[in-house]
PDB file of N, CA and C in Angstrom:
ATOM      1  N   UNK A   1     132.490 -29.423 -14.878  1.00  0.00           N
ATOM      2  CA  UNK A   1     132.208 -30.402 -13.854  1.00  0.00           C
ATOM      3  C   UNK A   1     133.464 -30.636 -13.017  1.00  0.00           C
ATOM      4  N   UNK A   2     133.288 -30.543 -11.794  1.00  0.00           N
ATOM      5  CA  UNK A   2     134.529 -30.509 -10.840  1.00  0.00           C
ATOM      6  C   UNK A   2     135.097 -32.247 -10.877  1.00  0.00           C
ATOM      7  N   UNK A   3     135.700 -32.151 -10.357  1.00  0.00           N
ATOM      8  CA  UNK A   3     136.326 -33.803 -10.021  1.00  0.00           C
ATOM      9  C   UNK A   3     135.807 -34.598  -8.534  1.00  0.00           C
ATOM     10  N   UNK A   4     135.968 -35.046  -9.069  1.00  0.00           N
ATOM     11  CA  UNK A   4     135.500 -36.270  -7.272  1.00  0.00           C
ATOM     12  C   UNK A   4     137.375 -36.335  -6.480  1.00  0.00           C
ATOM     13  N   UNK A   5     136.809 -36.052  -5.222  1.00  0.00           N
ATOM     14  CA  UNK A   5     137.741 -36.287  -4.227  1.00  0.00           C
ATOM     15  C   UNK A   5     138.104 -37.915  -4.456  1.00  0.00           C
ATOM     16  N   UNK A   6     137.436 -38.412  -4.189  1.00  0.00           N
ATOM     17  CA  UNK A   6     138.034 -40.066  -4.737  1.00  0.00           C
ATOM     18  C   UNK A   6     138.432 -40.643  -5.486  1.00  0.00           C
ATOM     19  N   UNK A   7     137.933 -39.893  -6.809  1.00  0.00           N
ATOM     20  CA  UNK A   7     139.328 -40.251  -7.807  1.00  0.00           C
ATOM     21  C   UNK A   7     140.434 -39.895  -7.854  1.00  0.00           C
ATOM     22  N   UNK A   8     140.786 -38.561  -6.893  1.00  0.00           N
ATOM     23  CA  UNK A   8     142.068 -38.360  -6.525  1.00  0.00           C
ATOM     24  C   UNK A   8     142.536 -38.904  -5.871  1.00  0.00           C
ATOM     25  N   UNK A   9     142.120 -39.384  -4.602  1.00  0.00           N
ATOM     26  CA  UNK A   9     142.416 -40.419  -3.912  1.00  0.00           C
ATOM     27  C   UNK A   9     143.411 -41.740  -4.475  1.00  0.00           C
ATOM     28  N   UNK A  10     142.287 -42.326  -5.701  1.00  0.00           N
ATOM     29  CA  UNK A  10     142.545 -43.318  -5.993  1.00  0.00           C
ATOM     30  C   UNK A  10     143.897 -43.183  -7.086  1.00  0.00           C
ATOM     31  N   UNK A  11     144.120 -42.341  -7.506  1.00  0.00           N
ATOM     32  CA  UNK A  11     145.018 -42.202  -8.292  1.00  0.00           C
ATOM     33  C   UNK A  11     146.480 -41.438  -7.372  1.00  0.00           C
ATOM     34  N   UNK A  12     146.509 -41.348  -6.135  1.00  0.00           N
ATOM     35  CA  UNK A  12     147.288 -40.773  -5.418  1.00  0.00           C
ATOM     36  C   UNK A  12     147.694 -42.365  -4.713  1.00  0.00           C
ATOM     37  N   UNK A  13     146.485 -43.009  -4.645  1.00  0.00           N
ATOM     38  CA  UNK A  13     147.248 -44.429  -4.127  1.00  0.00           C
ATOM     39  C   UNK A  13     148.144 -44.775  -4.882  1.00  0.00           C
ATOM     40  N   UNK A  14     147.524 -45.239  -6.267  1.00  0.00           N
ATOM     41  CA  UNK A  14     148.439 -46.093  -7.534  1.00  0.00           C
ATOM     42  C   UNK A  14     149.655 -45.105  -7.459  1.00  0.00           C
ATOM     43  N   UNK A  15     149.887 -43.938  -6.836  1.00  0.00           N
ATOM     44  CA  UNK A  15     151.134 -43.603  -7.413  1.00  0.00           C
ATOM     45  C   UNK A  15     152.043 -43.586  -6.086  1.00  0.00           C
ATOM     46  N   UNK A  16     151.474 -44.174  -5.007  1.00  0.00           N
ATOM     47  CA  UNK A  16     151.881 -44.384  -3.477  1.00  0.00           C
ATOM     48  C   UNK A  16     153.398 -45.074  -3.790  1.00  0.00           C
ATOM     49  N   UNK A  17     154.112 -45.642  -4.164  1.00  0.00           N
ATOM     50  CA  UNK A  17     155.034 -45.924  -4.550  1.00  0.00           C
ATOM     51  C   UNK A  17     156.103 -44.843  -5.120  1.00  0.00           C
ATOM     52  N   UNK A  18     155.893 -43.820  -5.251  1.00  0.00           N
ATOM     53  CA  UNK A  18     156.792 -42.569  -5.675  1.00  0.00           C
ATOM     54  C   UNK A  18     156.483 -41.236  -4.376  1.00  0.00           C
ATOM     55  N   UNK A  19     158.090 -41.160  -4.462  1.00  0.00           N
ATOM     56  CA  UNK A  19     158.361 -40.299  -3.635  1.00  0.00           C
ATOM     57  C   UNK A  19     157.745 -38.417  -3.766  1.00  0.00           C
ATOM     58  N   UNK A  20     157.346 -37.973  -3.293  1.00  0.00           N
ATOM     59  CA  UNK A  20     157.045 -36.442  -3.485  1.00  0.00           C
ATOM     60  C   UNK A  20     155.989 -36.255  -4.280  1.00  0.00           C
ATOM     61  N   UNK A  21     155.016 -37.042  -4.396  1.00  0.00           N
ATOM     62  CA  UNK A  21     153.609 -36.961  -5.016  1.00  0.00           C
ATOM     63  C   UNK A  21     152.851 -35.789  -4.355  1.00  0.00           C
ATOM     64  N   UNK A  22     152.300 -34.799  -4.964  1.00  0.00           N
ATOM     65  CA  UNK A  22     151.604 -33.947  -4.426  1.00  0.00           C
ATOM     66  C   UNK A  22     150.763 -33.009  -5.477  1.00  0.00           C
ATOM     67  N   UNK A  23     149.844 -32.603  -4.568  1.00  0.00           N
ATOM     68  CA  UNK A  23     148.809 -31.967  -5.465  1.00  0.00           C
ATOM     69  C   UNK A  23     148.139 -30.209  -5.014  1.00  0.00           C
ATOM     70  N   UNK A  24     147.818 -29.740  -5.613  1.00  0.00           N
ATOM     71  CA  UNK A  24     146.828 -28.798  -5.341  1.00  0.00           C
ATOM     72  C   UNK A  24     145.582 -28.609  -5.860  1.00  0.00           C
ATOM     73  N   UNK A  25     144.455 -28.624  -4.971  1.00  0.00           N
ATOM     74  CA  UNK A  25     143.050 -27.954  -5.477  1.00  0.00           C
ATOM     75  C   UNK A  25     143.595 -26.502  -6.440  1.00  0.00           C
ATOM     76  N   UNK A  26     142.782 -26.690  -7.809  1.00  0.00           N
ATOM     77  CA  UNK A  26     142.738 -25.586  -8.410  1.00  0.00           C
ATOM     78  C   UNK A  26     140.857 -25.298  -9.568  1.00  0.00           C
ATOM     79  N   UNK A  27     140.315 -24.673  -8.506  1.00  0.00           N
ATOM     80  CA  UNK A  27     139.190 -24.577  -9.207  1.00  0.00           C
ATOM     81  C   UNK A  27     138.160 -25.939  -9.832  1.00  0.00           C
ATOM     82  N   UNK A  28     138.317 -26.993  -8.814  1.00  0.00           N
ATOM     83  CA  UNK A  28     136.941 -27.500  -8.826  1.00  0.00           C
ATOM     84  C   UNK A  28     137.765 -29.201  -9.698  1.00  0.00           C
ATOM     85  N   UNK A  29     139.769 -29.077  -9.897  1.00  0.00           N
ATOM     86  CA  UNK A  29     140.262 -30.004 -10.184  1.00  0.00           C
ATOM     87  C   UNK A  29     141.511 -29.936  -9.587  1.00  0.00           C
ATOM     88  N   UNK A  30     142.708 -30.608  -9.799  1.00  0.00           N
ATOM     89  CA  UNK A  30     143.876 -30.969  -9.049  1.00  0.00           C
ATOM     90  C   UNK A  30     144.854 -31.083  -9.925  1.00  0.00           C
ATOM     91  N   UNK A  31     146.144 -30.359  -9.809  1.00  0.00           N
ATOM     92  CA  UNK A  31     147.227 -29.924 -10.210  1.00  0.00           C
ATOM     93  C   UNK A  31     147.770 -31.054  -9.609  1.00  0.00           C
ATOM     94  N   UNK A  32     148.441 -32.057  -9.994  1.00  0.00           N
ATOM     95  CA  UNK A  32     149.430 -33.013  -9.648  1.00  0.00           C
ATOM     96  C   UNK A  32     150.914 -32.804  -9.668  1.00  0.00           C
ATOM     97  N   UNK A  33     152.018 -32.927  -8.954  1.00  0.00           N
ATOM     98  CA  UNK A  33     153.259 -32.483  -8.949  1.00  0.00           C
ATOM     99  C   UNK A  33     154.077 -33.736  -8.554  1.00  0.00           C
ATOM    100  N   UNK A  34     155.108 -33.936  -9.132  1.00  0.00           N
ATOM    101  CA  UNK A  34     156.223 -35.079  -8.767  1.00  0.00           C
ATOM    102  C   UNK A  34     157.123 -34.289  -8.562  1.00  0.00           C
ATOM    103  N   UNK A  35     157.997 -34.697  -7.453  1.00  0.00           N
ATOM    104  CA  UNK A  35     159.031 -33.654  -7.379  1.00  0.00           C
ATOM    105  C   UNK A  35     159.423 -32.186  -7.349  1.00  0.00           C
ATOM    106  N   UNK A  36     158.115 -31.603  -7.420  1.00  0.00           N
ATOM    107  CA  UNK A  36     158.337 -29.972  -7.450  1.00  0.00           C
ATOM    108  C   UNK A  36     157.458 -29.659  -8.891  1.00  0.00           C
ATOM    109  N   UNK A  37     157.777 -30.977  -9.818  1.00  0.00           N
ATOM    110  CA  UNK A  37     157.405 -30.338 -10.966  1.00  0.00           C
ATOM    111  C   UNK A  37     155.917 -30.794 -11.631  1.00  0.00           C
ATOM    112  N   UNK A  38     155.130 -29.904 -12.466  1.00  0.00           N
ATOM    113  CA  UNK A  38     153.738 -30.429 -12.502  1.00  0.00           C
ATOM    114  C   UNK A  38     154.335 -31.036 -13.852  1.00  0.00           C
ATOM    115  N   UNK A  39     153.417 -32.367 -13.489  1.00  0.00           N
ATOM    116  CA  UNK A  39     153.112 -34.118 -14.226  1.00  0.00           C
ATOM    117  C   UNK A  39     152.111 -33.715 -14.794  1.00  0.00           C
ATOM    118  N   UNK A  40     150.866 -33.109 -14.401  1.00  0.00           N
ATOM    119  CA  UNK A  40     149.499 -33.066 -15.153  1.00  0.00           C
ATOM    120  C   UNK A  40     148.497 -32.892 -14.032  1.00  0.00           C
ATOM    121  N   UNK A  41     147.740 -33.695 -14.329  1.00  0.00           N
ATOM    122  CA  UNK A  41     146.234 -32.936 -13.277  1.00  0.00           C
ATOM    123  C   UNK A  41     144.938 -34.076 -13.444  1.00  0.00           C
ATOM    124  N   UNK A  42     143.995 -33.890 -12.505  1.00  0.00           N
ATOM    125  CA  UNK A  42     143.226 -34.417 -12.939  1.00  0.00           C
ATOM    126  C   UNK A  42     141.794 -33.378 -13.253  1.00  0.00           C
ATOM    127  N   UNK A  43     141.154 -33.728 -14.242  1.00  0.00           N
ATOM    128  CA  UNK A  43     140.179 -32.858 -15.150  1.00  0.00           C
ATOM    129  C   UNK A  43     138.807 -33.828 -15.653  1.00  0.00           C
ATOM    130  N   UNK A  44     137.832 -33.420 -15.200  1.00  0.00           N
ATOM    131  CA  UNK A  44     136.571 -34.204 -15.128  1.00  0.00           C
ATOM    132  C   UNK A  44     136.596 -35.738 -14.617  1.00  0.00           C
ATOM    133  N   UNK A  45     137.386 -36.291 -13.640  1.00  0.00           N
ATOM    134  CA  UNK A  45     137.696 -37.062 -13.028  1.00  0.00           C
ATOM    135  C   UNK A  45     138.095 -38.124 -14.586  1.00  0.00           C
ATOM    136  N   UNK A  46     139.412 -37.144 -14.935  1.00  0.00           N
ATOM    137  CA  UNK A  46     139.951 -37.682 -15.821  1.00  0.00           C
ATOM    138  C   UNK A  46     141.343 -37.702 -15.857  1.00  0.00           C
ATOM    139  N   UNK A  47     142.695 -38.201 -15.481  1.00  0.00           N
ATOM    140  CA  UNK A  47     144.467 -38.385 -15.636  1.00  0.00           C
ATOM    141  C   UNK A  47     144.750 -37.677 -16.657  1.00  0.00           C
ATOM    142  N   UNK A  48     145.040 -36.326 -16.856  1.00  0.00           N
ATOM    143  CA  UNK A  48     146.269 -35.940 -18.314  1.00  0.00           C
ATOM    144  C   UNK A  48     147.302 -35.261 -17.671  1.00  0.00           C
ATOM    145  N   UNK A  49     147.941 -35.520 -18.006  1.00  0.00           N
ATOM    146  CA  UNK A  49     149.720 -35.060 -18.456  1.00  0.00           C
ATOM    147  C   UNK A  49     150.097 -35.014 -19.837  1.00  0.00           C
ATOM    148  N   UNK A  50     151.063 -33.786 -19.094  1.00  0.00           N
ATOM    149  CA  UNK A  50     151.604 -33.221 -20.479  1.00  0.00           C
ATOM    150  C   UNK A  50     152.260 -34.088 -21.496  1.00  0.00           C
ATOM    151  N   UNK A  51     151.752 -33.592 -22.788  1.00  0.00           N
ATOM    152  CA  UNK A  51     152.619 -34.534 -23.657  1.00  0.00           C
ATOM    153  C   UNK A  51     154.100 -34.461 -23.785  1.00  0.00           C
ATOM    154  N   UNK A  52     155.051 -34.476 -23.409  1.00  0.00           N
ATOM    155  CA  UNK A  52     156.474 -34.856 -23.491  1.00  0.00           C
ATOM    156  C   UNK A  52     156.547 -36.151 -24.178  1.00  0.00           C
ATOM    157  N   UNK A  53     158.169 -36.422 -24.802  1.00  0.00           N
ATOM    158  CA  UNK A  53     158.551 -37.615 -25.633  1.00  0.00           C
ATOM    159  C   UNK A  53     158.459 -38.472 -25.021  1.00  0.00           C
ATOM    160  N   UNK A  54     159.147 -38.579 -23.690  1.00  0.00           N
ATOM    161  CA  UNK A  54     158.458 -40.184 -22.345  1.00  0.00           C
ATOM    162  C   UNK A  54     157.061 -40.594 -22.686  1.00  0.00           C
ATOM    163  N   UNK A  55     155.988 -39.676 -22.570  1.00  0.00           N
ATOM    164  CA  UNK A  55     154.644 -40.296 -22.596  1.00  0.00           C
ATOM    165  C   UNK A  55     154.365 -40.068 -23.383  1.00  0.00           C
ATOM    166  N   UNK A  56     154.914 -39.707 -24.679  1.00  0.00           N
ATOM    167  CA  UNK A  56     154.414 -40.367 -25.772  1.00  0.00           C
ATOM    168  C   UNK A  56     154.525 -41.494 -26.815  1.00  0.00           C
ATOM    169  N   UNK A  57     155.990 -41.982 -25.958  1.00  0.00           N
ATOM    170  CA  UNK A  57     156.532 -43.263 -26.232  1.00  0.00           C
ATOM    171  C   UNK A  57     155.920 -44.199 -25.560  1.00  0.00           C
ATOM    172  N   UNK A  58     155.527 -44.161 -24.092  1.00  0.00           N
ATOM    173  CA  UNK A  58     154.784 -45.036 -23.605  1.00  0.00           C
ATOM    174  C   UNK A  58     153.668 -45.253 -23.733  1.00  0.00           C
ATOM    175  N   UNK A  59     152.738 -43.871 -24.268  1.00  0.00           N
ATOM    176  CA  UNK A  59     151.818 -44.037 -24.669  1.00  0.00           C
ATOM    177  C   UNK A  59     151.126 -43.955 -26.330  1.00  0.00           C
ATOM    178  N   UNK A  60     151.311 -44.192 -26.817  1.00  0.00           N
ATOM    179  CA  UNK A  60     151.495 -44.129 -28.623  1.00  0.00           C
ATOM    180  C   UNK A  60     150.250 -43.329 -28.873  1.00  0.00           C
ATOM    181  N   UNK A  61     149.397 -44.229 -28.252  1.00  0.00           N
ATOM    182  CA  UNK A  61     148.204 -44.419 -28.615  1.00  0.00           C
ATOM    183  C   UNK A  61     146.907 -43.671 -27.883  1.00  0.00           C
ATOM    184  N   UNK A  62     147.318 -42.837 -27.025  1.00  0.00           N
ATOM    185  CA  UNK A  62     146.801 -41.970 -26.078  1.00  0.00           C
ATOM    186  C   UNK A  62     146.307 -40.695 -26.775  1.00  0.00           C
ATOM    187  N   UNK A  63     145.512 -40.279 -26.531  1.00  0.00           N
ATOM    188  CA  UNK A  63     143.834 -39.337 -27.043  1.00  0.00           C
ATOM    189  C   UNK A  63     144.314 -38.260 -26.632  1.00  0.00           C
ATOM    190  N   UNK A  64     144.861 -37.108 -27.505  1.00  0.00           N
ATOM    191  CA  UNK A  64     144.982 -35.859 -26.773  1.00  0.00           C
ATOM    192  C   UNK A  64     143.411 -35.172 -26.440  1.00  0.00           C
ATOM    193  N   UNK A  65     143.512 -34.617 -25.109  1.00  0.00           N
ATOM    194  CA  UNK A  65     142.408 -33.752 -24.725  1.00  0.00           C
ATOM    195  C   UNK A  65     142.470 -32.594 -24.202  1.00  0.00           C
ATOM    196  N   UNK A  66     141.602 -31.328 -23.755  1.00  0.00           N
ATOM    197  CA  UNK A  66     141.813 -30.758 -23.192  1.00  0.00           C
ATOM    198  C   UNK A  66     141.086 -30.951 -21.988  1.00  0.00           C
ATOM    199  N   UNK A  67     142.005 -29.821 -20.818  1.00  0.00           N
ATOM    200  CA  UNK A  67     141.551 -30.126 -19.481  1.00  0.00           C
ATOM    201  C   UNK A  67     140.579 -29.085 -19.427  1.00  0.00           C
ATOM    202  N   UNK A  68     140.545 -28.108 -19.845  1.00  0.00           N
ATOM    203  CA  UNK A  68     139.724 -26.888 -19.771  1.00  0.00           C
ATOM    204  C   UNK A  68     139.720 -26.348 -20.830  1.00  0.00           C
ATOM    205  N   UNK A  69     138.383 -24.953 -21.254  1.00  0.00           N
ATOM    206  CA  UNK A  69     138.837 -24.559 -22.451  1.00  0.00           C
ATOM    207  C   UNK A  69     139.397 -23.697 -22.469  1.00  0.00           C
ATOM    208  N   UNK A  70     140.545 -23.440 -23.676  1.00  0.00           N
ATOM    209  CA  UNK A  70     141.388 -22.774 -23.920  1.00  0.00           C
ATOM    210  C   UNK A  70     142.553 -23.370 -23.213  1.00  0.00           C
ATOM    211  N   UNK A  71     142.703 -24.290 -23.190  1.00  0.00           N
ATOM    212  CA  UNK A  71     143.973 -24.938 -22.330  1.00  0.00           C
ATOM    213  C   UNK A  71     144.979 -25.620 -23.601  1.00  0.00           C
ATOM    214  N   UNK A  72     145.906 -26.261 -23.262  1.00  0.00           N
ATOM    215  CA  UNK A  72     146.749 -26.932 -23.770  1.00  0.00           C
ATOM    216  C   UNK A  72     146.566 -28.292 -24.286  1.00  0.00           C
ATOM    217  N   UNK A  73     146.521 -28.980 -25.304  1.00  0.00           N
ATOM    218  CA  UNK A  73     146.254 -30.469 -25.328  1.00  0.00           C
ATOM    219  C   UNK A  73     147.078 -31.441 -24.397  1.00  0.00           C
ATOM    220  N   UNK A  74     146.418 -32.216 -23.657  1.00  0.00           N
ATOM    221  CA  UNK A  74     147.414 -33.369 -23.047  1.00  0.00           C
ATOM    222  C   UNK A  74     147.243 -34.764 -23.082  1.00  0.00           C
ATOM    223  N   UNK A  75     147.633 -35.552 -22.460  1.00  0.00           N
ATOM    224  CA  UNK A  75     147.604 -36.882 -22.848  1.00  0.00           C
ATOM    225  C   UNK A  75     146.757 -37.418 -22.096  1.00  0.00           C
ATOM    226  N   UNK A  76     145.598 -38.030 -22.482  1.00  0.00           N
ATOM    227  CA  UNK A  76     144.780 -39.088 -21.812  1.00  0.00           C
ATOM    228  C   UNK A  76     145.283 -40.408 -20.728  1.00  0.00           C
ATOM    229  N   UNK A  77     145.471 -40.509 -19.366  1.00  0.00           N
ATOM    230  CA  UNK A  77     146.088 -41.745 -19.135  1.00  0.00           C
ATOM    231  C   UNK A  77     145.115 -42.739 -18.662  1.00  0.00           C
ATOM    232  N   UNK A  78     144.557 -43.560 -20.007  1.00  0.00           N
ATOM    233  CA  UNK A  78     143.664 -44.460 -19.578  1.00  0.00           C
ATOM    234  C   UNK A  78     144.024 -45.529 -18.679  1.00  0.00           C
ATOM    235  N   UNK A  79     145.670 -46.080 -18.552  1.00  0.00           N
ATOM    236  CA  UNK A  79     145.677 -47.332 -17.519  1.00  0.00           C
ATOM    237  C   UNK A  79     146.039 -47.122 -16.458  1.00  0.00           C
ATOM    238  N   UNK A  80     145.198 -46.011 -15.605  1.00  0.00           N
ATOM    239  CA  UNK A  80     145.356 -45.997 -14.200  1.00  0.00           C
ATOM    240  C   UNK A  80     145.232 -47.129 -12.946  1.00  0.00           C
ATOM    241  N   UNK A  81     144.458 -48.211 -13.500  1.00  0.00           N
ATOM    242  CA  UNK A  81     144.733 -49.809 -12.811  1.00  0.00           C
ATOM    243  C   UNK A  81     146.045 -50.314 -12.210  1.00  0.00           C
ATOM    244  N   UNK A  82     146.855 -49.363 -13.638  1.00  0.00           N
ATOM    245  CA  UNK A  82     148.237 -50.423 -13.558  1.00  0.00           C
ATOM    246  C   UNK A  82     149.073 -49.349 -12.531  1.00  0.00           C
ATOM    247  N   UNK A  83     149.360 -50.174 -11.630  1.00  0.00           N
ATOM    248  CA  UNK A  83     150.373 -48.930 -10.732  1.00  0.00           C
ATOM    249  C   UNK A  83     151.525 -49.104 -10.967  1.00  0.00           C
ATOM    250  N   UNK A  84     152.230 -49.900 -11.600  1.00  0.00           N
ATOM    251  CA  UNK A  84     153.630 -50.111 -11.646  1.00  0.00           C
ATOM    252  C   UNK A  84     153.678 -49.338 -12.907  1.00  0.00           C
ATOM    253  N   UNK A  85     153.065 -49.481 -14.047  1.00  0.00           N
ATOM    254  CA  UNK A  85     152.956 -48.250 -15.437  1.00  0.00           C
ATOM    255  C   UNK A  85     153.082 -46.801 -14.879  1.00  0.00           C
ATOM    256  N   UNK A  86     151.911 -46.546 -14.282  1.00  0.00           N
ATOM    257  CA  UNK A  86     151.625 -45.255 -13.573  1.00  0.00           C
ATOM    258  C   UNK A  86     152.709 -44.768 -12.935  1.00  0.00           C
ATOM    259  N   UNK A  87     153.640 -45.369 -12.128  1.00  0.00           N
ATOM    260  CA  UNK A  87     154.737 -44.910 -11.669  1.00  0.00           C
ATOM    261  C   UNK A  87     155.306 -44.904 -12.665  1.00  0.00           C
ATOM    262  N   UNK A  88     155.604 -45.919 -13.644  1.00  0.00           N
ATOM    263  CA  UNK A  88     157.102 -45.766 -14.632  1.00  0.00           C
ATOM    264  C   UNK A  88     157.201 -44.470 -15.310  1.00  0.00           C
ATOM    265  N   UNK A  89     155.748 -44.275 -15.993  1.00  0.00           N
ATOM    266  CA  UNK A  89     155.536 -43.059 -16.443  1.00  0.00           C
ATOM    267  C   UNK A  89     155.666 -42.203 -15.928  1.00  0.00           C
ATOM    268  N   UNK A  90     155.686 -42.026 -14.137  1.00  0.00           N
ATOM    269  CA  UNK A  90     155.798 -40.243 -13.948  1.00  0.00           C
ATOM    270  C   UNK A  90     157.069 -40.330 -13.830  1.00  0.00           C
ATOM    271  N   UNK A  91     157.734 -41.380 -13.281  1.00  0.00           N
ATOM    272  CA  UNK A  91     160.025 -41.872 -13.608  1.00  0.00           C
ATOM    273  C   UNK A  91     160.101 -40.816 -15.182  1.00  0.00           C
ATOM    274  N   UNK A  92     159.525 -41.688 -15.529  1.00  0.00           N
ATOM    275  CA  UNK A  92     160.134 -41.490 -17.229  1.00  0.00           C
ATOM    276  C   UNK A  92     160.241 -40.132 -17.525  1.00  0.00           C
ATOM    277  N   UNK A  93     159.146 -39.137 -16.960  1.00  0.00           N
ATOM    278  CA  UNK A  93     158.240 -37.820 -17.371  1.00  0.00           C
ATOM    279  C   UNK A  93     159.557 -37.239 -16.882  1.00  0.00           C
ATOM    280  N   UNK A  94     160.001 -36.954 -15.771  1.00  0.00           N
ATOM    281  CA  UNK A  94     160.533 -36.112 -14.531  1.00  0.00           C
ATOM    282  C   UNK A  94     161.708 -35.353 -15.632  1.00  0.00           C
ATOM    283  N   UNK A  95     162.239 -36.194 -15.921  1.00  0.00           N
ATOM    284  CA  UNK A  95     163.717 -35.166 -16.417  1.00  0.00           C
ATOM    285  C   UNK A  95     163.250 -34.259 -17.504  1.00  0.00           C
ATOM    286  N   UNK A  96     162.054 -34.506 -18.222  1.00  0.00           N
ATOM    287  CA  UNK A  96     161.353 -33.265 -19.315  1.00  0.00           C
ATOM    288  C   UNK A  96     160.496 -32.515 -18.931  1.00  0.00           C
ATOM    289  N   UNK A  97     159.781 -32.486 -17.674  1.00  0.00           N
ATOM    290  CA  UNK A  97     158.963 -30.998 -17.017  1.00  0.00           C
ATOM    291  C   UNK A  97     160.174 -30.456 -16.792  1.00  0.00           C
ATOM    292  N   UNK A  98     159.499 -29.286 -16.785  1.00  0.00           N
ATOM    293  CA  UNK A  98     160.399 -27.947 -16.447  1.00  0.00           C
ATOM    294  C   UNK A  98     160.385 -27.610 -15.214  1.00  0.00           C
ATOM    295  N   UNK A  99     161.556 -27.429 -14.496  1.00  0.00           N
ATOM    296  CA  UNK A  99     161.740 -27.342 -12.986  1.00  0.00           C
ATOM    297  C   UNK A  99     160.727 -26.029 -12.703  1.00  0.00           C
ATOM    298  N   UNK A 100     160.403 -26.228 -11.230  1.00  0.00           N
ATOM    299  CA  UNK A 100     159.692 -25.281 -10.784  1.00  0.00           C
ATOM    300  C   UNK A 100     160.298 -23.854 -10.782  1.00  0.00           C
ATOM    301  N   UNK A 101     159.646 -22.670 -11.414  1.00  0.00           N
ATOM    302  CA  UNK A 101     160.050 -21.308 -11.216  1.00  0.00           C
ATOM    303  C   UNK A 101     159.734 -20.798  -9.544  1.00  0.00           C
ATOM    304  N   UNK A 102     161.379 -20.215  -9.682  1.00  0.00           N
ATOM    305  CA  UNK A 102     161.519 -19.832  -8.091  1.00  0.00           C
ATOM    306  C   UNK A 102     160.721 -18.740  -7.467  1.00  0.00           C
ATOM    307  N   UNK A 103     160.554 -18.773  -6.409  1.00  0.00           N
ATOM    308  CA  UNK A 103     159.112 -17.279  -6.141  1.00  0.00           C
ATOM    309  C   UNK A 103     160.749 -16.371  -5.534  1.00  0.00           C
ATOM    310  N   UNK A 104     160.153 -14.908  -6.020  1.00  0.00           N
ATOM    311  CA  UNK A 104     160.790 -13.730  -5.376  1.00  0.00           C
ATOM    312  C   UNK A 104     160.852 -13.044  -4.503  1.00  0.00           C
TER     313      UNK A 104
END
């Protein structure tokens, strides 16, 4: 099941407060990027990011899922309401994604 354009929307607002938010369509969901580097995605008009030690400190208690099958487990982010969380968390995330690989 693809994602709704409006929940991207809405989750591109709450994170309107951070600089270099960006995304790509990828097959029917959205690759999310802070800074160059991918944060997570959204998947059945659902928030996961990768599990790193930041969000899993902030989030203890967060539901690993997958986004697709055969994919990677990631972290459920149920309090997308909160925009000041939502930002802290992609702050927190940034220094443990792995910088973007350079094209040749």
């Amino acid at each position: 099941m693809a994602s709704k354009k409006e929940y991207l929307d809405f989750v591109l607002e709450q994170l309107s407060g951070l600089d270099e938010i960006t995304y790509r369509p990828m097959m029917g969901e959205y690759i999310i990027y802070y800074k160059g580097r991918i944060v997570g995605g959204i998947y059945d008009d659902r928030l996961l990011v990768k599990p790193v030690a930041s969000a899993l400190r902030l989030m203890p208690e967060a539901s690993r899922e997958l986004p697709y099958d055969g994919a990677k487990e990631m972290l459920l982010v149920e309090n997308i309401d909160d925009k000041a969380f939502l930002c802290g968390l992609f702050d927190a995330m940034l220094d443990e994604l792995p910088a973007p690989k350079k094209k040749k």
